[in-house]
Protein backbone atom coordinates (compact mmCIF):
# COMPACT_ATOMS: atom_id res chain seq x y z
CA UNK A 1 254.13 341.26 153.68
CA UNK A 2 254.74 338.52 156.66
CA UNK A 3 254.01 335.22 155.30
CA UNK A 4 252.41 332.77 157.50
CA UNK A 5 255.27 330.73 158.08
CA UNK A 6 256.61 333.75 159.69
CA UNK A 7 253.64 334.91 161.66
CA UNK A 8 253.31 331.44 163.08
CA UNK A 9 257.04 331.21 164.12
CA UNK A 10 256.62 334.24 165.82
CA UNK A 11 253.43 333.70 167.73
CA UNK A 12 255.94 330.52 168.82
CA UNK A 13 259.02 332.32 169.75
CA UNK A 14 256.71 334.49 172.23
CA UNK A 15 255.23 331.43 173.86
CA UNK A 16 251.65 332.51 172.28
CA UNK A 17 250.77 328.83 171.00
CA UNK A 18 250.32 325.73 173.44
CA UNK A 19 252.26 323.02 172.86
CA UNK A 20 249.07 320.98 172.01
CA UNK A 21 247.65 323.37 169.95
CA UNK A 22 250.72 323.44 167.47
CA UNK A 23 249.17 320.82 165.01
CA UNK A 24 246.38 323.03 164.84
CA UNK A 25 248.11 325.86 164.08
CA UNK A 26 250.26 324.73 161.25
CA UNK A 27 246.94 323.59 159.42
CA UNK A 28 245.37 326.74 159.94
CA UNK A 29 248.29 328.91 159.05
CA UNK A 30 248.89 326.25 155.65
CA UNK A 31 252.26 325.53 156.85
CA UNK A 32 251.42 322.00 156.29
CA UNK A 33 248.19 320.32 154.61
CA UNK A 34 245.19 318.66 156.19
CA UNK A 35 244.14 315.54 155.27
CA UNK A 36 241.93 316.44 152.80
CA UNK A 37 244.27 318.23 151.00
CA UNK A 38 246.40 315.27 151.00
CA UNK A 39 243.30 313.11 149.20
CA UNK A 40 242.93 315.78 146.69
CA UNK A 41 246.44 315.52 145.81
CA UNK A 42 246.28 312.17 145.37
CA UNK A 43 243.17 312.10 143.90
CA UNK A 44 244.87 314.18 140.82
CA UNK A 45 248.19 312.57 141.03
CA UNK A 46 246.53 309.17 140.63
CA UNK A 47 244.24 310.38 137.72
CA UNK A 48 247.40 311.96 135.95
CA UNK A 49 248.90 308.85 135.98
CA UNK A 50 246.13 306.68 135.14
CA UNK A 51 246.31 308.94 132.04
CA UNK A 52 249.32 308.69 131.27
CA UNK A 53 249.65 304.97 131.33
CA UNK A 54 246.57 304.54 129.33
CA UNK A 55 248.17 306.74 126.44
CA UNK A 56 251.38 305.69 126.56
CA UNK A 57 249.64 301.69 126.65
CA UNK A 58 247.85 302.56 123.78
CA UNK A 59 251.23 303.85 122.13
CA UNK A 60 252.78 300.67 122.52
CA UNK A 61 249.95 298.42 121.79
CA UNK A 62 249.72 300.06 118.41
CA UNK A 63 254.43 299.68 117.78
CA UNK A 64 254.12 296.37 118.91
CA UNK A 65 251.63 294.53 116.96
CA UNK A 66 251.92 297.16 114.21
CA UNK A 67 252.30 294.09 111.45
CA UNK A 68 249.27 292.08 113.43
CA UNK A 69 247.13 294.49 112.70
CA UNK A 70 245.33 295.96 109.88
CA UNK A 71 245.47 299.39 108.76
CA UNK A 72 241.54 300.07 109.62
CA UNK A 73 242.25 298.33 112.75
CA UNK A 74 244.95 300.73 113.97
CA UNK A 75 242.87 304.23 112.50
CA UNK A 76 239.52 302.41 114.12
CA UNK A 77 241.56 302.00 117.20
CA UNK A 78 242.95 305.48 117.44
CA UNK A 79 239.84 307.17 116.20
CA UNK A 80 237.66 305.60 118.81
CA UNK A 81 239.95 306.37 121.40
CA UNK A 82 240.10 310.42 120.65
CA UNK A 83 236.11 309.97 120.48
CA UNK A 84 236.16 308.91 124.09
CA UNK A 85 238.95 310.56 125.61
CA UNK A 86 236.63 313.71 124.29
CA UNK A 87 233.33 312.31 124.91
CA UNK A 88 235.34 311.63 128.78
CA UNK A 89 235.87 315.36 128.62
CA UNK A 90 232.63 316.89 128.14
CA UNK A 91 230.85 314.94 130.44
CA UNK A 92 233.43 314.96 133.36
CA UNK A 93 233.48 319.06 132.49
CA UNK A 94 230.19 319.18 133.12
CA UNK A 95 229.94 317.34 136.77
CA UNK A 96 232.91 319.69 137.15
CA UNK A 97 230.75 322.82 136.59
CA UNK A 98 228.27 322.09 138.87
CA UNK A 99 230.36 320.87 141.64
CA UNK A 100 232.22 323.80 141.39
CA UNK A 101 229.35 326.06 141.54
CA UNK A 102 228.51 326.31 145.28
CA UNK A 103 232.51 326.80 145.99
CA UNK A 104 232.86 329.05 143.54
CA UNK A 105 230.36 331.34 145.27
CA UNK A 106 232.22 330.56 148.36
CA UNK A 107 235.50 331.74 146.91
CA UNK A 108 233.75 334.73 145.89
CA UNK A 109 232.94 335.85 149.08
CA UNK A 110 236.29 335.00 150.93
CA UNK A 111 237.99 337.25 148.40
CA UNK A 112 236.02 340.03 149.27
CA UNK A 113 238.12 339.71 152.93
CA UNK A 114 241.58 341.02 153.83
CA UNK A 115 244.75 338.84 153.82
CA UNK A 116 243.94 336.41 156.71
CA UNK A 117 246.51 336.65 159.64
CA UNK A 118 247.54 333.77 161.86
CA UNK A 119 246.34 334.83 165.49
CA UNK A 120 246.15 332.83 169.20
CA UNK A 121 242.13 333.11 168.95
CA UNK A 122 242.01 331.68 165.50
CA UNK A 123 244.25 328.86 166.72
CA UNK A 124 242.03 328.75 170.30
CA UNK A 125 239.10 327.62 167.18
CA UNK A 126 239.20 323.98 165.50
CA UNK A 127 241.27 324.20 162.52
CA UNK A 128 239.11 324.95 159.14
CA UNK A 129 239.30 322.10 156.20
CA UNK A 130 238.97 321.64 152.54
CA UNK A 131 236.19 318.59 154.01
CA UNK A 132 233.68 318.50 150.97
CA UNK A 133 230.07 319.37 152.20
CA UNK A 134 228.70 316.13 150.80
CA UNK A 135 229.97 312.46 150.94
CA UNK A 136 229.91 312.26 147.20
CA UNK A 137 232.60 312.30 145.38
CA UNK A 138 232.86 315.60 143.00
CA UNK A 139 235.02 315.99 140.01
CA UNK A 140 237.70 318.45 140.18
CA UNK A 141 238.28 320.85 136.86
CA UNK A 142 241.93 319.79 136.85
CA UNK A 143 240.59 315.83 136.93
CA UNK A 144 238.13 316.95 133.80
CA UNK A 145 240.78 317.71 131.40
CA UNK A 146 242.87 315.31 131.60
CA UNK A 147 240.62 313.57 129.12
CA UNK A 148 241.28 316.45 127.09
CA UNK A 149 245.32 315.89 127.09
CA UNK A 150 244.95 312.53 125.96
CA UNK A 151 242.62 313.35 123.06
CA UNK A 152 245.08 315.90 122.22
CA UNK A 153 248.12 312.90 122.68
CA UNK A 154 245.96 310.47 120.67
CA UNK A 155 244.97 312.63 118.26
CA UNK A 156 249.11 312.87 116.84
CA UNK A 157 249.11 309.23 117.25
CA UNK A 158 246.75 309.53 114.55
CA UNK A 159 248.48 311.93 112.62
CA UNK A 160 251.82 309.64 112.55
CA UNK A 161 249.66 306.68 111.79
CA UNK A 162 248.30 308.44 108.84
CA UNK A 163 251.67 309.55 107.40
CA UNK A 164 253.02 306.10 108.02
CA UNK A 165 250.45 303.73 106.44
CA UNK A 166 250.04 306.09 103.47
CA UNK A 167 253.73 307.54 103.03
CA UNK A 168 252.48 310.76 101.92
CA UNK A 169 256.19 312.03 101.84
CA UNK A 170 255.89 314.56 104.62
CA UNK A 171 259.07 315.81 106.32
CA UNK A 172 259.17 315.28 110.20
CA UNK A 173 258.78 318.74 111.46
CA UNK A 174 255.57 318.99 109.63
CA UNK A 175 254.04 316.34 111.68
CA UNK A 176 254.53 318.06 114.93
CA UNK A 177 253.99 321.49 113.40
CA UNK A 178 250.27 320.04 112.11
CA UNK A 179 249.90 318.52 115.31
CA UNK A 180 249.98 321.88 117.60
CA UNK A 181 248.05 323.56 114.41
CA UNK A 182 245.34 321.37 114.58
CA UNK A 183 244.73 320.79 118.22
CA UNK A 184 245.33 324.54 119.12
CA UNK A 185 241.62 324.71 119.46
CA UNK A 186 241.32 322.09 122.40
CA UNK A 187 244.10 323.42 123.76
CA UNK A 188 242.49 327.13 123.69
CA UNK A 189 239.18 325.51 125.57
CA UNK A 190 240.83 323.51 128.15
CA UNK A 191 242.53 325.71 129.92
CA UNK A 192 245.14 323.62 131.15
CA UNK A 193 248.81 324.33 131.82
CA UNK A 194 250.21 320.95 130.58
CA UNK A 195 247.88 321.44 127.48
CA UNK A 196 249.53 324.50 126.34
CA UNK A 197 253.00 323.21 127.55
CA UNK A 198 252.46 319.96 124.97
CA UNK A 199 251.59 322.54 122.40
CA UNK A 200 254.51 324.60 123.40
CA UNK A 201 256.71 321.57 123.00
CA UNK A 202 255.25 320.38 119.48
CA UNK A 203 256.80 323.74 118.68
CA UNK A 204 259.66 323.39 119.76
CA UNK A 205 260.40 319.96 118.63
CA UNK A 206 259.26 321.11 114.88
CA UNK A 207 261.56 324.22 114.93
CA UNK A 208 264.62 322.18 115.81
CA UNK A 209 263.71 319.62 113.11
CA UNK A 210 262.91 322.24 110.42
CA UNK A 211 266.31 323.68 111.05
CA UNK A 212 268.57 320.73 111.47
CA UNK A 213 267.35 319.02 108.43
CA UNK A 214 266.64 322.06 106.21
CA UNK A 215 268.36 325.03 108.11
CA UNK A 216 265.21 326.86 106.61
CA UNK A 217 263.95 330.21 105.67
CA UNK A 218 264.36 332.01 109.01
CA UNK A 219 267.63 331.05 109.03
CA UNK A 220 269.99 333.66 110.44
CA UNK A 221 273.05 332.12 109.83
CA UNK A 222 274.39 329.31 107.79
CA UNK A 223 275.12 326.73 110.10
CA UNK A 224 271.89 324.45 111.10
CA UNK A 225 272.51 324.12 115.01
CA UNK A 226 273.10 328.23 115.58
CA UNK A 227 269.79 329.00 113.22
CA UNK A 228 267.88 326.21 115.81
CA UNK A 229 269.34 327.53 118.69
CA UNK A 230 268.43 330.96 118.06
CA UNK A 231 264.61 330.37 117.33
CA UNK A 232 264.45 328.01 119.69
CA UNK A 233 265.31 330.63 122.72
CA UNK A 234 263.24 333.61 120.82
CA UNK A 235 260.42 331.11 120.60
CA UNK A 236 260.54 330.00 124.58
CA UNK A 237 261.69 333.07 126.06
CA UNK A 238 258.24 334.70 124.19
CA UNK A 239 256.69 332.32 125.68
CA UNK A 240 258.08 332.46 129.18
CA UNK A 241 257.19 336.69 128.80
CA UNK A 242 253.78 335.61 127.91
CA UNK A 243 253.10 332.86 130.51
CA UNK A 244 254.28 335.53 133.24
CA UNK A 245 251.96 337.95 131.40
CA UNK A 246 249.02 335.95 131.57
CA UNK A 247 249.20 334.13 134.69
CA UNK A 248 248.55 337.38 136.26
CA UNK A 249 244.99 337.71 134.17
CA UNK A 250 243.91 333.63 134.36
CA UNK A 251 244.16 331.62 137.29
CA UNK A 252 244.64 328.19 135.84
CA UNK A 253 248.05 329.53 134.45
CA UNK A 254 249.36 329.98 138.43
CA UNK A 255 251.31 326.89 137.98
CA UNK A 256 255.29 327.97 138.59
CA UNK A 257 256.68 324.43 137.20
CA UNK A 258 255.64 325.37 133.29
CA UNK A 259 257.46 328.97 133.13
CA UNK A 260 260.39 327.43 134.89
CA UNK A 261 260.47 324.85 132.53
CA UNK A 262 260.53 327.62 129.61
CA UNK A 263 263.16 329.52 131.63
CA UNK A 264 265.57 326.42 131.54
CA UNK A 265 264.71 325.78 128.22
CA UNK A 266 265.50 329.17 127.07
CA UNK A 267 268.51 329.77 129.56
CA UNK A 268 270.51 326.62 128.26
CA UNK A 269 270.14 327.64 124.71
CA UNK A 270 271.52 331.85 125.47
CA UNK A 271 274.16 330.07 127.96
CA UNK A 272 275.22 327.05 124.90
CA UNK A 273 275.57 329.83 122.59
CA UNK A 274 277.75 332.50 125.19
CA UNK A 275 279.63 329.12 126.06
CA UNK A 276 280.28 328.01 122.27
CA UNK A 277 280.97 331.88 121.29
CA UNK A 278 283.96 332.45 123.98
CA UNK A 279 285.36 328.62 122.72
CA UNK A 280 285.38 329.55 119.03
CA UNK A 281 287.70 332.46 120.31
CA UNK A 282 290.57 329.92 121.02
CA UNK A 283 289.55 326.42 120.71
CA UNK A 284 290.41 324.90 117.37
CA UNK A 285 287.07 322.45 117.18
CA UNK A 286 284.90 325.40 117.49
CA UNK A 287 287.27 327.71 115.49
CA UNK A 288 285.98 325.84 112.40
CA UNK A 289 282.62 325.25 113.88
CA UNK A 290 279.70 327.27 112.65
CA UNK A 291 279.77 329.10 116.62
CA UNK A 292 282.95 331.04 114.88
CA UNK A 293 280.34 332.52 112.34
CA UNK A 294 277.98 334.34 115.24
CA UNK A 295 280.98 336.68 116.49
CA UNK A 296 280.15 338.62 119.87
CA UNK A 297 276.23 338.26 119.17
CA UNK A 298 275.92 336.04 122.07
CA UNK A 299 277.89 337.82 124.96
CA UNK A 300 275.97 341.13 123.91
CA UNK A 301 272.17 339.25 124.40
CA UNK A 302 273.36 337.21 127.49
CA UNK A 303 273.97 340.14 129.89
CA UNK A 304 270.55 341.77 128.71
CA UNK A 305 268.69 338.26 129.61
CA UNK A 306 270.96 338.33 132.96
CA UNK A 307 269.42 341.33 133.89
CA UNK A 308 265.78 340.68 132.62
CA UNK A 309 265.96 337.38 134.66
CA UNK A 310 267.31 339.18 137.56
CA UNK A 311 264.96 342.55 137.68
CA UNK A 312 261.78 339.98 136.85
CA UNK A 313 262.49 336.98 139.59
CA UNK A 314 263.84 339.85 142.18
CA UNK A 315 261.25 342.30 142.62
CA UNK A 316 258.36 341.13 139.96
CA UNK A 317 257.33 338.01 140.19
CA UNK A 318 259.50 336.11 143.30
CA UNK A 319 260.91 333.17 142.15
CA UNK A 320 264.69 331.57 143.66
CA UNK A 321 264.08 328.31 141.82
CA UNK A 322 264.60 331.34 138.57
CA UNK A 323 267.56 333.31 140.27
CA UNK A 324 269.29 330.05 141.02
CA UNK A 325 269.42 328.78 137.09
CA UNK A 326 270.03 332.71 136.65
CA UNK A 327 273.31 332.13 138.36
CA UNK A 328 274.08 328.74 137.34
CA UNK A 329 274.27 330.28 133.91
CA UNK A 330 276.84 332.89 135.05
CA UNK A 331 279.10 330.25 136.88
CA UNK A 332 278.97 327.64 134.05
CA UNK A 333 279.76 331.14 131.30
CA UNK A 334 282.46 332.38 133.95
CA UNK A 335 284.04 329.09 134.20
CA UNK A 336 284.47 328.39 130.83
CA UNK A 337 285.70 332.15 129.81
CA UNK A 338 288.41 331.39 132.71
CA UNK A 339 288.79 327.89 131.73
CA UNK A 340 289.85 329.06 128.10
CA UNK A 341 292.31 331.60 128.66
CA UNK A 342 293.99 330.28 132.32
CA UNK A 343 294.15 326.66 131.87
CA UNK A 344 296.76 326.35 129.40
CA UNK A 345 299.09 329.36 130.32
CA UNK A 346 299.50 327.98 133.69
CA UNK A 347 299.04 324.31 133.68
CA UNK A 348 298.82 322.65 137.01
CA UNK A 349 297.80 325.83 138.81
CA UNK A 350 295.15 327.28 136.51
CA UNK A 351 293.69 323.87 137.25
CA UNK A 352 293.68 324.52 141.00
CA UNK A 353 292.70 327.78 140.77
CA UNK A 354 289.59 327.05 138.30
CA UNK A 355 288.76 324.19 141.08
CA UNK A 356 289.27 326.84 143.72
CA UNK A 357 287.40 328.79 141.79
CA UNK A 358 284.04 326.85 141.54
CA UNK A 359 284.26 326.03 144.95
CA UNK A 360 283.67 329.96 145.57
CA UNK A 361 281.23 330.80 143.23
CA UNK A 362 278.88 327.75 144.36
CA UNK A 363 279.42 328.93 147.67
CA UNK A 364 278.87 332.51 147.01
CA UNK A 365 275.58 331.63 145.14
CA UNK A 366 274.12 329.65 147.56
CA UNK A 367 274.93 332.16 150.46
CA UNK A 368 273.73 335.00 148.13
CA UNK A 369 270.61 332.84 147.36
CA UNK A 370 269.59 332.08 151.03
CA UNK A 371 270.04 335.87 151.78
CA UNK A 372 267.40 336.85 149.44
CA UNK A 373 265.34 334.05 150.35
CA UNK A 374 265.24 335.62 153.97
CA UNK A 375 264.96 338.95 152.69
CA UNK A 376 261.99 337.95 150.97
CA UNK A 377 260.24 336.06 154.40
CA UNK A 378 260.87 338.65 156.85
């Protein structure tokens, strides 16, 4: 399918678009926002970050005159504060819902139309706008739980203020691990991508505690690091297969910048472990390191990631931001393999070859990269 970037640089390339009418016709085609798309992107950035500094004020209101104040001062301060932020919530939700009912009928009906297509008569027209109907101001869904994150942020606060002020002995891991048990069910109702993506990274954070302190039950091996490591890219690269899964089914999952973030996640820990496995082949630190103990594990589960990444983000789900850290993996595993075994047998000029070497394989990616990107416009 021709994107509209493409149709529109057509209908240019064949004279079809006045010179004045250009403007226009990158609004209409969504080349580039109007500005009312602009306010409701700042509109959300602004309300993100007025968020985020209220939590993170509260956070350091709390450490800083934690011997000022009173126990029943700090829980009365943190307890009020989830009551609010979810209070906030529900009645924000609801303006939400009923602003959103008249467009929601309107989406309904657009998606009953074909794929629009950028033409000279649609461009002849004035350009159509996200202008709201009404001069007063509606409250987006996405604006309506963001009271809902900072319940969920406040609500740990909590948690570690409990553990604190009554040393009840609990390990670390458990506090994050209680934390994403107990607020799963906000986090189920709001329907927000940077609700499950805290909840994804309490998880994470209490599986790499659990295993460097204790090395734990689902230990595979006995070194600490390799047991985190391992459950740490099973865990995200479930959830990356999930999150792709999904995403297809609920809408409020679209956004690409959480599964990318559980790609990278998941993609440093298969590439650390490849990287550590071909070292503990030669070098003497990891020799009696515990990467020694894993054997060939790693360089028979990288390849079958390679290609999962590559058949996915190719011809699945398009995504070069995903093929890129794809092949940054593959340079940064080549490089060491070569790294190891060339460097020392020929000194000076394994170093200029390895040099040489990255120099080609950036190249190659990026040229390699760009094709597909074109192959995937035209």
């Amino acid at each position: 399918m021709i994107s509209n970037r493409q149709q529109l640089i057509g209908l240019l390339e064949q004279n079809a678009i006045d010179k004045d009418k250009i403007k226009d016709a990158l609004i209409i085609s969504k080349v580039q926002p109007d500005k009312y798309q602009w306010v409701n992107f700042f509109n959300l950035l602004l309300a993100w970050l007025g968020g985020l500094a209220i939590t993170c004020s509260v956070l350091f209101f709390i450490a800083y005159n934690w011997h000022e104040m009173g126990k029943f001062a700090k829980f009365a301060l943190v307890e009020i504060l989830v009551v609010l932020a979810v209070g906030a919530y529900y009645q924000l939700n609801k303006l939400a819902h009923k602003a959103s009912k008249p467009s929601n009928q309107t989406l309904t009906n657009h998606s009953a139309k074909p794929t629009p297509t950028i033409s000279t008569q649609s461009i002849s027209t004035k350009p159509t706008s996200t202008k709201p109907t009404s001069t007063k101001y509606m409250v987006s869904e996405s604006v309506a739980k963001i009271p809902l994150f900072m319940a969920a942020v406040f609500f740990g606060v909590l948690l570690a203020l409990f553990g604190q002020t009554y040393q009840t002995g609990a390990d670390p891991w458990q506090l994050f691990f209680n934390w994403a048990l107990l607020i799963l069910p906000w986090v189920v109702i709001g329907r927000l991508s940077a609700l499950w993506m805290l909840w994804i990274v309490l998880i994470n954070v209490s599986i790499l505690l659990y295993h460097l302190q204790f090395g734990g039950t689902f230990a595979w091996f006995v070194n600490q690091e390799l047991n985190a490591l391992w459950n740490l890219f099973l865990f995200n690269i479930l959830s990356l297969a999930c999150w792709e899964l999904f995403s297809k089914k609920y809408h409020w999952l679209n956004a690409r910048w959480a599964p990318r973030v559980l790609a990278v996640v998941s993609g440093t820990c298969i590439t650390w472990l490849t990287v550590g496995c071909i070292l503990s082949l030669s070098d003497d630190f990891y020799i009696s390191s515990g990467f020694n103990e894993i054997g060939l594990f790693p360089i028979i589960v990288w390849p079958v990631w390679l290609l999962a990444m590559y058949v996915i983000y190719r011809h699945f789900q398009q995504d070069l931001f995903m093929l890129a850290g794809t092949l940054l993996s593959v340079n940064v595993v080549v490089i060491t393999y070569v790294s190891t075994n060339w460097l020392e047998a020929l000194e000076e000029l394994g170093l200029l070859l390895i040099s040489n070497m990255m120099i080609a394989m950036a190249a190659g990616s990026a040229i390699w990269l760009r094709k597909i990107n074109k192959e995937w416009q035209s």
